[in-house]
Protein backbone atom coordinates (compact mmCIF):
# COMPACT_ATOMS: atom_id res chain seq x y z
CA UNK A 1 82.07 29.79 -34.75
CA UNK A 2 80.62 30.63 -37.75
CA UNK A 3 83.40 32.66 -39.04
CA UNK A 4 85.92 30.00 -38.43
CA UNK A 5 85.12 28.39 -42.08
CA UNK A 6 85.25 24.73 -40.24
CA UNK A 7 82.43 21.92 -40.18
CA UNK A 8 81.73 21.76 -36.70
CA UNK A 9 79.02 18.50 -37.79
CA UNK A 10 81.42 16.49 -38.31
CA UNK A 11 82.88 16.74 -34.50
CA UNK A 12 81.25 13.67 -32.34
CA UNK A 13 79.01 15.55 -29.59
CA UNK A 14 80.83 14.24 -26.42
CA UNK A 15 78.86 12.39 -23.99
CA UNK A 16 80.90 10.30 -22.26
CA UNK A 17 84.11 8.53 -21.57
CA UNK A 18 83.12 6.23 -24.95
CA UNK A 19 83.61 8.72 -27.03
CA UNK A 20 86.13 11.10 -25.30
CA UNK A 21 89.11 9.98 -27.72
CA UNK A 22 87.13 10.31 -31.16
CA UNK A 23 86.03 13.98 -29.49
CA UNK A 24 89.37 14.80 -28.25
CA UNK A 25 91.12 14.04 -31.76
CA UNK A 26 88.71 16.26 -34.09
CA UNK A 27 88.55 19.01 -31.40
CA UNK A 28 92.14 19.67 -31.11
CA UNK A 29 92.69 18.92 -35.44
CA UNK A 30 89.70 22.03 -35.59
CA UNK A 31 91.64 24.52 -33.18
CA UNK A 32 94.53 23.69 -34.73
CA UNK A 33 93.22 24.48 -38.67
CA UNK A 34 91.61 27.62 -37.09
CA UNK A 35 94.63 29.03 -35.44
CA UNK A 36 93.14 28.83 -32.23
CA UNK A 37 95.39 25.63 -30.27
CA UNK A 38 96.75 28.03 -27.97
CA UNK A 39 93.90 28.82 -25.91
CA UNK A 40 93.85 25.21 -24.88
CA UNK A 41 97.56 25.54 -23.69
CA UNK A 42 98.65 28.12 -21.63
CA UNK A 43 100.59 29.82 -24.45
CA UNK A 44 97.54 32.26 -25.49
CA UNK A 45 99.48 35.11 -23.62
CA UNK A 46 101.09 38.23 -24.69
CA UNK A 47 103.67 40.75 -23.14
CA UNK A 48 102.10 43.49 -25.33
CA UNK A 49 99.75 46.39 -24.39
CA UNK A 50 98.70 46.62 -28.27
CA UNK A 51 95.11 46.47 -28.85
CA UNK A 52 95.29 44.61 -31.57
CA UNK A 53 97.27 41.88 -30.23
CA UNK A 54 95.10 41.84 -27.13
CA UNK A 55 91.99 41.12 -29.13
CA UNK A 56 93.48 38.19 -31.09
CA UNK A 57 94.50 36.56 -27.84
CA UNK A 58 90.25 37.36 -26.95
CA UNK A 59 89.33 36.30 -30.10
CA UNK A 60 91.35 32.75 -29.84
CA UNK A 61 89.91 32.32 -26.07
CA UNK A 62 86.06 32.78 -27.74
CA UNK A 63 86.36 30.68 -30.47
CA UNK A 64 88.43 27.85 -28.08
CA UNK A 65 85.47 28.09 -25.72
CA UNK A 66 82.83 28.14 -28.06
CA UNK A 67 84.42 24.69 -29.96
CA UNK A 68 84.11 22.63 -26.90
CA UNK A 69 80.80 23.82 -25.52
CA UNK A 70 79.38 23.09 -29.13
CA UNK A 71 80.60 20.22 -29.12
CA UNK A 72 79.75 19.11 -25.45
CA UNK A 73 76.38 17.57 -24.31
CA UNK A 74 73.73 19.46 -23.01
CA UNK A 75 74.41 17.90 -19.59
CA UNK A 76 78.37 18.52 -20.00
CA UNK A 77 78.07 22.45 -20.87
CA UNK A 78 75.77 22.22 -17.42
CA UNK A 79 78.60 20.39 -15.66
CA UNK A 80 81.55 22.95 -17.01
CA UNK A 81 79.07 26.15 -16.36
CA UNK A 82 78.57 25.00 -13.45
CA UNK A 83 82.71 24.03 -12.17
CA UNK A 84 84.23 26.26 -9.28
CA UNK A 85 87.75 24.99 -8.81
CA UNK A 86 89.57 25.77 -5.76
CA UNK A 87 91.95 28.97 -5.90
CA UNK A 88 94.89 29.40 -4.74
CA UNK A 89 95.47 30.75 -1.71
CA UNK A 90 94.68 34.49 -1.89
CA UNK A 91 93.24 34.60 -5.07
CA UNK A 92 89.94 35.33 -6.44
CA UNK A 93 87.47 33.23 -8.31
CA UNK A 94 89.56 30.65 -10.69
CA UNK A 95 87.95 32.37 -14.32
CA UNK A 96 86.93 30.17 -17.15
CA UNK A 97 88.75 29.65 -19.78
CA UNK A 98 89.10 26.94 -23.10
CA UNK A 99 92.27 25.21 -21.30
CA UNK A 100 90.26 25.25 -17.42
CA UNK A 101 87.44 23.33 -20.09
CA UNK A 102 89.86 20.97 -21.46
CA UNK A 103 91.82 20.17 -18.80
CA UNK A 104 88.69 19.49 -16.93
CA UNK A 105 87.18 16.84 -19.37
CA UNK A 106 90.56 15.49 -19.81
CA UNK A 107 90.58 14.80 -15.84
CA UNK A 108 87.23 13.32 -16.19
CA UNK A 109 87.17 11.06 -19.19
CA UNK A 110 90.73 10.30 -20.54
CA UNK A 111 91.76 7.65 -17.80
CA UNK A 112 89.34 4.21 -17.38
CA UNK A 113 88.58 2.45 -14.46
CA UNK A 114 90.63 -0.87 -14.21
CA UNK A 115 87.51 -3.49 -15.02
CA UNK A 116 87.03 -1.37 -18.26
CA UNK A 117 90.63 -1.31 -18.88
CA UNK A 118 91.49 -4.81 -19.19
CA UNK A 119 88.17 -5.67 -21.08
CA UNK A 120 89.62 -3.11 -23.50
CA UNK A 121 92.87 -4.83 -23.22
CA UNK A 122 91.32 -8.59 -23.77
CA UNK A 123 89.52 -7.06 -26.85
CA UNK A 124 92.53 -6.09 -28.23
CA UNK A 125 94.56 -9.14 -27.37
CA UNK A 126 91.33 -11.75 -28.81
CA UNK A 127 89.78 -9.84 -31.76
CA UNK A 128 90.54 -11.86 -35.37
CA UNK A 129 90.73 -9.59 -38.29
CA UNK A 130 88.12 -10.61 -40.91
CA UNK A 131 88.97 -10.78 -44.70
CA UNK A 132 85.74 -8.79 -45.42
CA UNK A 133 87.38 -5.45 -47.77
CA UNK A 134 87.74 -3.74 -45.19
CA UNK A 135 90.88 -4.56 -43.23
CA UNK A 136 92.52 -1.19 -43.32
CA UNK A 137 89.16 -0.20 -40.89
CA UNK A 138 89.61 -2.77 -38.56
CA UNK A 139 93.64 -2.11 -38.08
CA UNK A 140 92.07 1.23 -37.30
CA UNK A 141 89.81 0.34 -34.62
CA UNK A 142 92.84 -2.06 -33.16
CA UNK A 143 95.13 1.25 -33.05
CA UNK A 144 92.60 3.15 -31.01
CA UNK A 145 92.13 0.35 -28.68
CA UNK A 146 95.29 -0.12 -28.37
CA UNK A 147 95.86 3.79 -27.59
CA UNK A 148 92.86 3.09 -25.27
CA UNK A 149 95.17 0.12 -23.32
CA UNK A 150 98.28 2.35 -23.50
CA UNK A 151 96.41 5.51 -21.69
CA UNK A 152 95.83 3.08 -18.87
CA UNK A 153 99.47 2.23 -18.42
CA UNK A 154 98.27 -1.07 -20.34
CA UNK A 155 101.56 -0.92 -22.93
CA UNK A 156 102.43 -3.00 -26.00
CA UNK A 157 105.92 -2.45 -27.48
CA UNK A 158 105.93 -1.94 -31.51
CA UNK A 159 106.98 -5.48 -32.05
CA UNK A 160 104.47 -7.05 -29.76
CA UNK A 161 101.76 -4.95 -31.55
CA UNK A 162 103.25 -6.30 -34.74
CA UNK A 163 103.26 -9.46 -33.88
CA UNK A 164 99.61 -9.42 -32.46
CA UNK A 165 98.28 -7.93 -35.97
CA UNK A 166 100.45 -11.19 -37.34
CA UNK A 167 98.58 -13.72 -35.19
CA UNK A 168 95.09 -12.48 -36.39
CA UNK A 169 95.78 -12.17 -39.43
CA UNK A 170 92.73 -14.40 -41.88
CA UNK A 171 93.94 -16.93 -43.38
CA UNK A 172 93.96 -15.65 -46.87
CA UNK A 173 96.67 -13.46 -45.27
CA UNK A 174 98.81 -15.89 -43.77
CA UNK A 175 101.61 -15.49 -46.11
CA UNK A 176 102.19 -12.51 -44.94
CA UNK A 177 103.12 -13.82 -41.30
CA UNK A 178 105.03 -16.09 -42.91
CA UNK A 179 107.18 -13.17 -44.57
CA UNK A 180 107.62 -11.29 -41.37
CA UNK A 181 108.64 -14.09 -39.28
CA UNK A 182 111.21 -16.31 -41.26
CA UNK A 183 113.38 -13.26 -42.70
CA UNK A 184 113.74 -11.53 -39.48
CA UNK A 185 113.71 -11.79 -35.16
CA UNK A 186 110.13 -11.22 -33.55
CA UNK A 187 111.90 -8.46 -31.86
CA UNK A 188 112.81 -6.48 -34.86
CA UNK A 189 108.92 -6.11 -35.97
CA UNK A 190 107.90 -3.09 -37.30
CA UNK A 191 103.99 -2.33 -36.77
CA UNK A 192 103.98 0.46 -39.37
CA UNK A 193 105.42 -2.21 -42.07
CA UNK A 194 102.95 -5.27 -40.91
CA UNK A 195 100.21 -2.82 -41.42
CA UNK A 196 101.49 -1.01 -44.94
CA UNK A 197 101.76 -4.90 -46.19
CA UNK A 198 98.10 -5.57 -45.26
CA UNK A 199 96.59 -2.79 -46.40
CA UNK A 200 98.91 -3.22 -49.44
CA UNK A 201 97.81 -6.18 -49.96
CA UNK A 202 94.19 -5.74 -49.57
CA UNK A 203 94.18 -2.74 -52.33
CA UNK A 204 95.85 -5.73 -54.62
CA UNK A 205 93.23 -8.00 -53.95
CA UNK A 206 90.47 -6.26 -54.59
CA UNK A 207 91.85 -4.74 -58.01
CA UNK A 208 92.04 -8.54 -58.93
């Protein structure tokens, strides 16, 4: 993986479902900036009997495979070493490959039990936003909760989201509720403009 030129430290080891997303994110960015994405799809294919070609389609399968079990727990790489699935009928063994991998973890990890989905859902729905400098982190956080909720089938529209980020504002940020809600319908919210007026607002702040 060497050879691929990309900081492989900065990719979250994944352990578990807590950190699936986080993992999931930076491993797909990586394959992307290394030109490798298509081994995780089933797009890393080629009509042509040209060595060349044939190698680059190798070389994107190694480098896929070699991202995710770098970047897998000890106990995971086990787990996937160790994965038979069932093939079809008259086939041989099912061989593996970087999108068998992903798929596989995706299966396991991506969807949450329901307890674990609605406390991620009554996190999102109760958390205040503090006026501590560092807003634009916690709007973060909020998203990919709320990307968390909406895996689950656990949806808010844009507006509600909006409207949410509104509620919790701090005080100190009140006004900007008040701009949002007496120039236009609840309905008609915009989350990407709430947020661009927070953070907006925060970066004014803290020049003054």
């Amino acid at each position: 993986m060497a050879t691929s030129g990309l900081d492989l430290a900065r990719i979250p080891i994944l352990m578990n479902q807590s950190n699936y997303r986080d993992w999931a994110l930076d491993v797909s960015a990586t394959a992307r900036l290394g030109g490798y994405w298509k081994a995780f799809l089933s797009t890393n294919t080629t009509s042509s009997t040209d060595a060349a070609e044939l190698d680059r389609i190798e070389q994107r399968e190694e480098k896929a495979m070699g991202l995710i079990l770098k970047t897998s727990s000890n106990n995971l790489r086990i787990e996937l070493s160790d994965y038979a699935p069932t093939p079809a009928m008259g086939a041989g063994p099912v061989a593996h490959t970087a999108q068998l991998y992903w798929d596989y973890l995706k299966a396991k990890f991506e969807k949450q039990d329901g307890v674990s989905a609605l406390l991620n859902f009554s996190s999102l729905v109760k958390t205040e936003l503090v006026d501590n400098g560092n807003l634009e982190a916690q709007l973060n956080t909020l998203e990919s909760m709320r990307s968390k909720c909406a895996l689950n089938a656990i949806k808010l529209e844009n507006w509600q989201y909006a409207a949410l980020l509104l509620i919790h504002l701090p005080e100190s940020y009140r006004h900007i509720s008040d701009s949002f809600l007496t120039t236009g319908k609840i309905d008609q919210l915009d989350t990407a403009a709430v947020t661009a007026k927070i953070i907006k607002t925060e970066i004014r702040c803290k020049a003054e």
